[in-house]
N, C-alpha and C. Protein backbone atom coordinates (compact mmCIF):
# COMPACT_ATOMS: atom_id res chain seq x y z
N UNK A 1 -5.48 -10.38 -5.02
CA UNK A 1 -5.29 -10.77 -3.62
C UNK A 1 -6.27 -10.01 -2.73
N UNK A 2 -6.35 -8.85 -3.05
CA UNK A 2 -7.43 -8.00 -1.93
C UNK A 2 -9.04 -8.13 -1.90
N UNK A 3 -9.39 -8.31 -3.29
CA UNK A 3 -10.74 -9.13 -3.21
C UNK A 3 -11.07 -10.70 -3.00
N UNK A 4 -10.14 -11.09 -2.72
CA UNK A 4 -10.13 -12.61 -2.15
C UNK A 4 -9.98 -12.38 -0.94
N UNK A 5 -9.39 -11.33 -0.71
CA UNK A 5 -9.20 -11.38 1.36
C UNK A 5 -10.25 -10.73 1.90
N UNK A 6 -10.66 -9.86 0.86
CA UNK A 6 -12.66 -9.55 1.52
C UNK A 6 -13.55 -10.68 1.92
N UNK A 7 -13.44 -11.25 0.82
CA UNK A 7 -14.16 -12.51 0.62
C UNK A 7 -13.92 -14.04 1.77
N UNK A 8 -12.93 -14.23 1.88
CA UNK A 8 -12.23 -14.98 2.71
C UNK A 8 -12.43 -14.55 4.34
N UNK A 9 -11.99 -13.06 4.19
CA UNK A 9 -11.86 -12.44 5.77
C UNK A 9 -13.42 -12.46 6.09
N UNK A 10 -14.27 -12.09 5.46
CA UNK A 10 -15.60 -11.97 5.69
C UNK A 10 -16.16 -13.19 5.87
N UNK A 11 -15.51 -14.56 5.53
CA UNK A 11 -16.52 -15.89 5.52
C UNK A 11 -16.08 -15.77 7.21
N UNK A 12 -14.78 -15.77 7.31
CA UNK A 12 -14.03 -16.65 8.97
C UNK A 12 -14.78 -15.61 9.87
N UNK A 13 -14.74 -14.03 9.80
CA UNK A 13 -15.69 -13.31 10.57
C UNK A 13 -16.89 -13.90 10.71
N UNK A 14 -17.90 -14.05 9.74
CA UNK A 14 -19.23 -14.81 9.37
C UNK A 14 -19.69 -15.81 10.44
N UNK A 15 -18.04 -16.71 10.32
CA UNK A 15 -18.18 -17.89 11.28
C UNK A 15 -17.62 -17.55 12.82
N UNK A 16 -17.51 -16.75 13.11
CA UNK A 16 -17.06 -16.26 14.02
C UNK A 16 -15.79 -16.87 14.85
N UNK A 17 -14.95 -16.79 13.24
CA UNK A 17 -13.66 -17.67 13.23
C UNK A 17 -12.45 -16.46 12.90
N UNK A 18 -12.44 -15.32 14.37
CA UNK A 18 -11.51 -14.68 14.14
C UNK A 18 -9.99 -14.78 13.91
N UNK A 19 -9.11 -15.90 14.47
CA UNK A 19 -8.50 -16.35 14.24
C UNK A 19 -8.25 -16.38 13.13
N UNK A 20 -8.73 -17.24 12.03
CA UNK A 20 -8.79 -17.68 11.24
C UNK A 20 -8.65 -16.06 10.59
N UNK A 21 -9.12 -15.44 10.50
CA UNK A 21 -9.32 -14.02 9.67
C UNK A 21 -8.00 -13.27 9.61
N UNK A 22 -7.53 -13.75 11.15
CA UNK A 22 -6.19 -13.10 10.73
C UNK A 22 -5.23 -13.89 10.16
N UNK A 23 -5.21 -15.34 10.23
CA UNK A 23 -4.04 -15.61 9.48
C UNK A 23 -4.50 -15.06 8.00
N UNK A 24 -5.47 -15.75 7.78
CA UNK A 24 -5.92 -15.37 5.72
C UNK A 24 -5.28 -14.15 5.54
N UNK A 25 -5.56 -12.93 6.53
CA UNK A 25 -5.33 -11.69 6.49
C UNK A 25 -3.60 -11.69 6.26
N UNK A 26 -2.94 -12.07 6.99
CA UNK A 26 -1.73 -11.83 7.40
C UNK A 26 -0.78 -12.73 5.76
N UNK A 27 -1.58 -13.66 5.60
CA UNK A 27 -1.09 -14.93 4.43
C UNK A 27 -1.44 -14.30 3.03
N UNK A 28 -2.08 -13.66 3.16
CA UNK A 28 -2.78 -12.44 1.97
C UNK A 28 -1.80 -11.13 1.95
N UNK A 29 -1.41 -10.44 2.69
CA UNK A 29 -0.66 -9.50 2.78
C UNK A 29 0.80 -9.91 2.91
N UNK A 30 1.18 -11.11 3.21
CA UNK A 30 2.61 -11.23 3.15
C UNK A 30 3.12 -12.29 1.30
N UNK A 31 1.93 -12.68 0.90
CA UNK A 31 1.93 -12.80 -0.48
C UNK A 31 2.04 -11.40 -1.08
N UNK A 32 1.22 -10.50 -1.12
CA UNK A 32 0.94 -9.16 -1.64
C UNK A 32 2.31 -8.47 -2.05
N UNK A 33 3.13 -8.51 -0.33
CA UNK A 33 4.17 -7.74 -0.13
C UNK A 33 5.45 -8.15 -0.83
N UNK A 34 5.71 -9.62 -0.76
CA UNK A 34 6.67 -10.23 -1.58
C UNK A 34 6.26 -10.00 -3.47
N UNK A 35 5.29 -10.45 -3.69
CA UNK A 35 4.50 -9.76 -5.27
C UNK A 35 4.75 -8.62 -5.15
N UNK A 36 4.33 -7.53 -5.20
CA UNK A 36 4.76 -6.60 -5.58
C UNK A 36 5.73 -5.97 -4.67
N UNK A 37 6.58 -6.55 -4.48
CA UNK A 37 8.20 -6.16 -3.98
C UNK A 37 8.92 -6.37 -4.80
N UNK A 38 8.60 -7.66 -5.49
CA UNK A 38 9.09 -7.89 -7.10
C UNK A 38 9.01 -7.22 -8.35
N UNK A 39 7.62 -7.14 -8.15
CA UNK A 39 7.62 -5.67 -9.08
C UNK A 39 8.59 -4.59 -8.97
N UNK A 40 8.55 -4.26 -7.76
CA UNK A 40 9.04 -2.76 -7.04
C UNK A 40 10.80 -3.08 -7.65
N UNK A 41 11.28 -4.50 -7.93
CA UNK A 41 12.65 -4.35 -8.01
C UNK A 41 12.86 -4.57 -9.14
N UNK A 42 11.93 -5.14 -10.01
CA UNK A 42 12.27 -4.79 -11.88
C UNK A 42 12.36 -3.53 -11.87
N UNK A 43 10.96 -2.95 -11.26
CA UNK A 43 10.65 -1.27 -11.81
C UNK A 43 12.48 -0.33 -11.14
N UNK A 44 12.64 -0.99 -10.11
CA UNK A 44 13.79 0.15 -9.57
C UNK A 44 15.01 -0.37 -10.59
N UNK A 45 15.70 -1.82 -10.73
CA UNK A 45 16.31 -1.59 -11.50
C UNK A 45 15.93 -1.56 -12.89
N UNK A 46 15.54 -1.77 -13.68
CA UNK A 46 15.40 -2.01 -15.33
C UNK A 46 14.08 -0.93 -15.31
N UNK A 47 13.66 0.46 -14.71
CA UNK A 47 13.23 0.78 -15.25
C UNK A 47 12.85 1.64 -16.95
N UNK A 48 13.50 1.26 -17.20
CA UNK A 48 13.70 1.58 -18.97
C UNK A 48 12.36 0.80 -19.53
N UNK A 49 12.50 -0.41 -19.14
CA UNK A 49 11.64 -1.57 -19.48
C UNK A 49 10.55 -0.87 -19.55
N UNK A 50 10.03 -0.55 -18.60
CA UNK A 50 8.13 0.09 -18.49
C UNK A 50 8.29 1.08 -19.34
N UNK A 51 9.32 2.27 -18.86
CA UNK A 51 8.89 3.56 -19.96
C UNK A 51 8.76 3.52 -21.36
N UNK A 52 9.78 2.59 -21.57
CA UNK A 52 10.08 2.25 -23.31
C UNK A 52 8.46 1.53 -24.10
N UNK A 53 7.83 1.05 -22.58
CA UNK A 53 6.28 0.46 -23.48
C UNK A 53 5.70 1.34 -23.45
N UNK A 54 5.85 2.74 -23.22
CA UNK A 54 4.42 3.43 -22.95
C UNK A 54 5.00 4.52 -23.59
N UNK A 55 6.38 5.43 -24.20
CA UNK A 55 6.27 6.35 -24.76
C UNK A 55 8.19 6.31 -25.22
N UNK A 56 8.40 7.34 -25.83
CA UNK A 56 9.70 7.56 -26.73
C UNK A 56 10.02 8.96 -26.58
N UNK A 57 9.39 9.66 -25.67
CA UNK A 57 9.26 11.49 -25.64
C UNK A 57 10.34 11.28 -24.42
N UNK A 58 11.66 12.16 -24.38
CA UNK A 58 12.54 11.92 -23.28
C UNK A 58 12.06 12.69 -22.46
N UNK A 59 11.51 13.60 -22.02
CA UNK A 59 11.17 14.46 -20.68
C UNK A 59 9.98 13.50 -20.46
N UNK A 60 8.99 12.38 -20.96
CA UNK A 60 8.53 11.87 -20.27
C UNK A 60 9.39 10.70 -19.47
N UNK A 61 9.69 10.09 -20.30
CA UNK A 61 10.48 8.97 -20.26
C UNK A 61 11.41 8.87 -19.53
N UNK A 62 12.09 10.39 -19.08
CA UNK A 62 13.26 10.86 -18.19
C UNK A 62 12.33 10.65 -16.86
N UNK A 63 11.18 11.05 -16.81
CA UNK A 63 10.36 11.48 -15.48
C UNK A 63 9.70 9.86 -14.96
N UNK A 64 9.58 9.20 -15.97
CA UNK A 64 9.38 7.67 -15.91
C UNK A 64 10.40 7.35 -15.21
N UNK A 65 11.19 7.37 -15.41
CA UNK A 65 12.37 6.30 -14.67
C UNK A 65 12.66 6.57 -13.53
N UNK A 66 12.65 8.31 -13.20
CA UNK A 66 13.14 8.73 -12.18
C UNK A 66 11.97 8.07 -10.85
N UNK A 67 10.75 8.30 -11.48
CA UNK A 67 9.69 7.68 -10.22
C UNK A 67 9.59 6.29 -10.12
N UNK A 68 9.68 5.37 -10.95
CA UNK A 68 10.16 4.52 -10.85
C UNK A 68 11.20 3.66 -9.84
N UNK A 69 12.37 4.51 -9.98
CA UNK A 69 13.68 4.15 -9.23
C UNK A 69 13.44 4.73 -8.13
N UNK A 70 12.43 5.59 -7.63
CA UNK A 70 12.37 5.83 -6.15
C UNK A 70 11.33 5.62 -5.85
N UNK A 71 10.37 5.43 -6.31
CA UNK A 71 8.98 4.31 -5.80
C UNK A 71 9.11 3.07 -5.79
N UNK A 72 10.18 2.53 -6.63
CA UNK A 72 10.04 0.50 -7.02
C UNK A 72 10.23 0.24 -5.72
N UNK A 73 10.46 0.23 -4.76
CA UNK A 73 11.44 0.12 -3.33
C UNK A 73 10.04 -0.07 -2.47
N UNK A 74 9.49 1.05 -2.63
CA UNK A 74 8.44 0.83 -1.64
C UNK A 74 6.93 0.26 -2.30
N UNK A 75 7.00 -0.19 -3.47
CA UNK A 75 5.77 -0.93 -3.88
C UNK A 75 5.31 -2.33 -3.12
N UNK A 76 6.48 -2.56 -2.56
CA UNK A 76 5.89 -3.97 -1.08
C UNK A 76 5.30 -3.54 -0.40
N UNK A 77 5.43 -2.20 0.23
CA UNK A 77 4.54 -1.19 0.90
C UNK A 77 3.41 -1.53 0.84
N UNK A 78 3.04 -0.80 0.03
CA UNK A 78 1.97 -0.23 -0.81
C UNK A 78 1.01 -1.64 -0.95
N UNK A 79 1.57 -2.37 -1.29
CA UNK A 79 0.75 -4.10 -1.75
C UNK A 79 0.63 -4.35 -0.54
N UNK A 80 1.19 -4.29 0.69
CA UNK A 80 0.90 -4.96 2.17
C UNK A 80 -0.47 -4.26 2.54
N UNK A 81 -0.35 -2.50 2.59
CA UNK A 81 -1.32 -1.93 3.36
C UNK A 81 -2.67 -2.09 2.49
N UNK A 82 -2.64 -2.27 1.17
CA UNK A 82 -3.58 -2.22 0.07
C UNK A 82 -4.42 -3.88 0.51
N UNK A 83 -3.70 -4.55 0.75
CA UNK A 83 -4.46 -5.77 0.75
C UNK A 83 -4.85 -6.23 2.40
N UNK A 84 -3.76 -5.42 3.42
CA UNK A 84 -4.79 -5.54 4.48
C UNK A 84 -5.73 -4.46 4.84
N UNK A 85 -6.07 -3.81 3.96
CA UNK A 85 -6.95 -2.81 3.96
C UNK A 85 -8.05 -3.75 3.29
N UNK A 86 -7.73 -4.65 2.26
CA UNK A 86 -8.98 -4.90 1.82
C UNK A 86 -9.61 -6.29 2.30
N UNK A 87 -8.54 -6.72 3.36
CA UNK A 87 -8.69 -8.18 4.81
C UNK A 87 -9.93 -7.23 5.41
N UNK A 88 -9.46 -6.07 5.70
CA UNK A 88 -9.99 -4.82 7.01
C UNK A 88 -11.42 -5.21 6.33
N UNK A 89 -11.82 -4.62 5.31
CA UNK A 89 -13.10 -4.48 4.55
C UNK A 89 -13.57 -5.93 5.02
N UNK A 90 -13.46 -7.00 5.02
CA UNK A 90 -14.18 -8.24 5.19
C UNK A 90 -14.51 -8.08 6.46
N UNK A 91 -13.87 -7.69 7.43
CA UNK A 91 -13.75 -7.68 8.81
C UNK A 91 -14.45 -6.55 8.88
N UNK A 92 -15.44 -5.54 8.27
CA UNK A 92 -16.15 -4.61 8.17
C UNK A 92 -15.31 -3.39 9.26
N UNK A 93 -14.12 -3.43 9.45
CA UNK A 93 -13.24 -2.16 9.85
C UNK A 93 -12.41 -1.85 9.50
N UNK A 94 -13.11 -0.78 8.30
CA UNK A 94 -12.89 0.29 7.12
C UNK A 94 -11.47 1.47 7.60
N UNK A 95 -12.59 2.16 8.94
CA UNK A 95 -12.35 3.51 8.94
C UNK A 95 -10.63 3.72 9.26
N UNK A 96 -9.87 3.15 10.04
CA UNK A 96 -8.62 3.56 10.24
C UNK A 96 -7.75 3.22 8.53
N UNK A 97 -7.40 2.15 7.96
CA UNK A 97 -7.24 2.43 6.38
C UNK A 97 -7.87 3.31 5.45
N UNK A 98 -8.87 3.44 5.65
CA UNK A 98 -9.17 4.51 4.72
C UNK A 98 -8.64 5.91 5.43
N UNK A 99 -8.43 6.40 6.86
CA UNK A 99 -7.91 7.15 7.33
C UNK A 99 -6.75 7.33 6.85
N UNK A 100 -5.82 6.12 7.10
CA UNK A 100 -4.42 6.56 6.46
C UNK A 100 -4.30 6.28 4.78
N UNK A 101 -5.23 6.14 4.10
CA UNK A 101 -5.11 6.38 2.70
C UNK A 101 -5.18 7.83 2.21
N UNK A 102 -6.12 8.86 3.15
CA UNK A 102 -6.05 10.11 3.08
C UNK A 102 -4.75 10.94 3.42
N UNK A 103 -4.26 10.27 4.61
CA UNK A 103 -2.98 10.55 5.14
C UNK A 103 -1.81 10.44 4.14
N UNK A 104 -1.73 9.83 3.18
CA UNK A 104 -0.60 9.90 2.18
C UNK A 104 -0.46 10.68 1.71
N UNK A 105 -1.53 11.04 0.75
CA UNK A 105 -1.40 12.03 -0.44
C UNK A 105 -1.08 13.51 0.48
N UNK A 106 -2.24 13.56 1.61
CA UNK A 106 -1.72 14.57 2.31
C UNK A 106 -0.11 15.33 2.59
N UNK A 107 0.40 13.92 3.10
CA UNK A 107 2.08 14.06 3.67
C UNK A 107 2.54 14.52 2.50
N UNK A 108 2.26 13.84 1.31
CA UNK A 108 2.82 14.81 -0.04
C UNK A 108 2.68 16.17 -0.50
N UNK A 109 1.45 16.18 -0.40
CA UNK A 109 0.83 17.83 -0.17
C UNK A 109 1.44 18.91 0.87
N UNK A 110 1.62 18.43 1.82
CA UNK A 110 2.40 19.11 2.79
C UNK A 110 3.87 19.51 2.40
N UNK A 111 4.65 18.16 2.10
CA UNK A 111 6.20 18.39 1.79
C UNK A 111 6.29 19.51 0.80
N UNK A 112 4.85 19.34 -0.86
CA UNK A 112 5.55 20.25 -1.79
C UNK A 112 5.58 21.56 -1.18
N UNK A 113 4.32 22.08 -0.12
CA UNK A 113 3.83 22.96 0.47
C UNK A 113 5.14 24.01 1.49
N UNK A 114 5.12 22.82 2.04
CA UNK A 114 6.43 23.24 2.89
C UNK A 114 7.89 23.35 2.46
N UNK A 115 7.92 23.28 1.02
CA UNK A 115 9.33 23.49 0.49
C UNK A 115 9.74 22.27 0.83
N UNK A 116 9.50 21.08 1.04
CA UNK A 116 10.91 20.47 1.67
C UNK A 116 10.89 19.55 0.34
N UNK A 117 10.13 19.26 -1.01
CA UNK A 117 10.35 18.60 -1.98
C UNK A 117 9.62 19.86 -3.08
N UNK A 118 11.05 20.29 -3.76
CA UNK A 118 10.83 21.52 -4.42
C UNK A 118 11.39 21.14 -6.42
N UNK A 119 11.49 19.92 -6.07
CA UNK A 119 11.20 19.29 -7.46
C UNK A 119 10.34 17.89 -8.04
N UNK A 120 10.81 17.46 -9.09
CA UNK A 120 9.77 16.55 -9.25
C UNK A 120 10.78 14.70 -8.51
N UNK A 121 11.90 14.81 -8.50
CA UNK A 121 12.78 13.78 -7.81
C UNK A 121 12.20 13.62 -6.26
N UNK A 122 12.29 14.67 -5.68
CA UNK A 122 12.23 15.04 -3.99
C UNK A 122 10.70 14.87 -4.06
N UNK A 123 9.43 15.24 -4.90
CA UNK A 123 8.17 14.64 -4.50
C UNK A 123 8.05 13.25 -5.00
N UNK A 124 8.79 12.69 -5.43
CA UNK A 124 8.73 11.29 -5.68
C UNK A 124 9.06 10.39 -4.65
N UNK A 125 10.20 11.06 -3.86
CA UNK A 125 10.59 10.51 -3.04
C UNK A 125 10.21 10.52 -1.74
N UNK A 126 9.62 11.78 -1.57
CA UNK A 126 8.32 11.79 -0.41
C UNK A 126 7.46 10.80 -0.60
N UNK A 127 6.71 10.59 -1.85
CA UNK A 127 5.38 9.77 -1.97
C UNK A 127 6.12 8.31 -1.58
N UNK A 128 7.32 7.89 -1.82
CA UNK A 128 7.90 6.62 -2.00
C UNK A 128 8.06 6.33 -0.24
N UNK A 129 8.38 7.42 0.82
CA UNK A 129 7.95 7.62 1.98
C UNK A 129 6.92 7.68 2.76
N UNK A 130 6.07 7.76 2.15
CA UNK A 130 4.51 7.69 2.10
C UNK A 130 3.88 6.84 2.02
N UNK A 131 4.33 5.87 1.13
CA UNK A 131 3.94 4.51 0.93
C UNK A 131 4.40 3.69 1.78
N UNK A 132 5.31 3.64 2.39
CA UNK A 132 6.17 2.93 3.46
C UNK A 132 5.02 3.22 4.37
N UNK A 133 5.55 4.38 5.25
CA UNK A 133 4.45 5.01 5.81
C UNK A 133 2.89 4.28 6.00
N UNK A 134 2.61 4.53 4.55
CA UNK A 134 0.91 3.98 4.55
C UNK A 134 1.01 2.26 4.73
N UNK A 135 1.97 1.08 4.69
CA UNK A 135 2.08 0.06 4.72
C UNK A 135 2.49 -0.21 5.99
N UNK A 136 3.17 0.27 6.69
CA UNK A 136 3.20 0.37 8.20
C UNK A 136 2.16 0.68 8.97
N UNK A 137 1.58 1.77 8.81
CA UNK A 137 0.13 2.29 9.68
C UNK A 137 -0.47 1.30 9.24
N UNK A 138 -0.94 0.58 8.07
CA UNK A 138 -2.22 -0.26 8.20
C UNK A 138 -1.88 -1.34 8.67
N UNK A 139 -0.54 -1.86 8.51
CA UNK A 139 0.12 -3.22 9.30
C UNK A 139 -0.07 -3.21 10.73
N UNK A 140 0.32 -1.95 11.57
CA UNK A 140 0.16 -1.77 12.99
C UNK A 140 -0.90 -1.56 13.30
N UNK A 141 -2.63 -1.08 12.57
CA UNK A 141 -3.46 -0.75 12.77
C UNK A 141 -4.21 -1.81 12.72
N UNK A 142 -4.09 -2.94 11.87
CA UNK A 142 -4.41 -4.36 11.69
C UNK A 142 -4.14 -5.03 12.71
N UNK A 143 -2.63 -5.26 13.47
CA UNK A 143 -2.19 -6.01 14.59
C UNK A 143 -3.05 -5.45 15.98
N UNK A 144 -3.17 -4.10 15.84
CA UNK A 144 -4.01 -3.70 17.33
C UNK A 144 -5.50 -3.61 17.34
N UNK A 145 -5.80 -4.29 16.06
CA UNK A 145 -7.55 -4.43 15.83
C UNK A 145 -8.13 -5.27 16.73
N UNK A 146 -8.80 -4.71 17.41
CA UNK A 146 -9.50 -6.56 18.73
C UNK A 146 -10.18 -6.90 18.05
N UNK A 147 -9.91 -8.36 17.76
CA UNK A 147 -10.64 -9.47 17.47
C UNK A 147 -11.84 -9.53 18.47
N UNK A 148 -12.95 -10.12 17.14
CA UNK A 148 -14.35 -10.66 17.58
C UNK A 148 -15.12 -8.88 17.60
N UNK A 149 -16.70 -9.68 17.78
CA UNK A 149 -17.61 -8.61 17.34
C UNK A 149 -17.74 -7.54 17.81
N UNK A 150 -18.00 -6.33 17.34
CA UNK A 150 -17.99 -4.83 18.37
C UNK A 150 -19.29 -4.82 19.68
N UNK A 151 -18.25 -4.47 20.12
CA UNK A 151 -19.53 -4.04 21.57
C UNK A 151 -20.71 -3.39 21.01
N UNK A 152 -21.92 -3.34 21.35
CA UNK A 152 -22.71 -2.38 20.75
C UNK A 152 -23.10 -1.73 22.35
N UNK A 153 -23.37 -0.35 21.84
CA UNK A 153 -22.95 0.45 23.28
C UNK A 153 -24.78 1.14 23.46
C-alpha cells in the first residue's frame, strides 16, 4: 500500500491534482489501517499462532506473546501513519513523518530511562503507545498539510 501511494500521490501532485492526492492518500491509509488492524487482532488474540512458527524455547516464546498481546491493538496505528507517511513522500513532504518516526523510539527510550517501564511487559506497552501516538501525529500532520505547491521564498 505505501509504495503505491508514493506512486499515485506523486502522479495527482504531478498533475496538480491536489485533491485528488488526498483522497488516494486518505483511501490508502484507511485500507492500511483496517489491514493491519486485522493483523493486530489475530496477533492480540491467538498469539501462540506466530510464536509457535518461529521457535519452541519458552522464555522466547513467553516474550513473543506478551508483545504481541500488547502491540496487536495498535498495529492499525502503525499501518495508518506508515502509509501516510509514504502518501507524504509522493507529495515530496518528508520532514514532519520522518520527525515523528524519530519521536517513537525516543518516547521508549525515555520511559525505560525514566523508570516508568522497568520491565520487558511495561516497555512493550509504551512502544504499543507509541505507535498510537506515531499514527495520530502523522494523521493530524497530513490533515494540516496545505495543499498545492510550496511558496518559494
Amino acid at each position: 500500500i505505501g509504495s503505491a501511494l508514493t506512486v499515485l500521490v506523486g502522479q495527482a501532485v504531478g498533475r496538480g491534482d491536489w485533491a485528488q492526492a488526498r483522497r488516494v492518500s486518505l483511501s490508502g491509509a484507511g485500507a492500511a489501517f483496517v489491514l493491519c488492524g486485522l493483523v493486530g487482532i489475530l496477533a492480540t488474540f491467538a498469539p501462540e499462532l506466530w510464536a509457535d512458527l518461529f521457535t519452541k524455547d519458552p522464555a522466547v516464546r513467553a516474550a513473543t506473546v506478551a508483545y504481541l498481546q500488547r502491540l496487536g491493538p495498535s498495529y492499525a496505528f502503525f499501518g495508518l501513519g506508515l502509509s501516510l507517511a509514504f502518501a507524504m513522500q509522493g507529495a515530496a513532504r518528508v520532514g514532519m513523518p520522518v520527525a515523528v518516526s524519530v519521536v517513537r523510539p525516543l518516547g521508549i527510550l525515555l520511559a525505560v530511562v525514566a523508570g516508568l517501564a522497568p520491565n520487558i511487559e511495561s516497555i512493550y506497552t509504551v512502544a504499543a503507545i507509541m505507535m498510537v501516538v506515531y499514527g495520530c501525529a502523522v494523521l493530524g500532520g497530513f490533515l494540516l498539510m496545505p495543499l498545492g505547491p510550496r511558496k518559494k521564498v
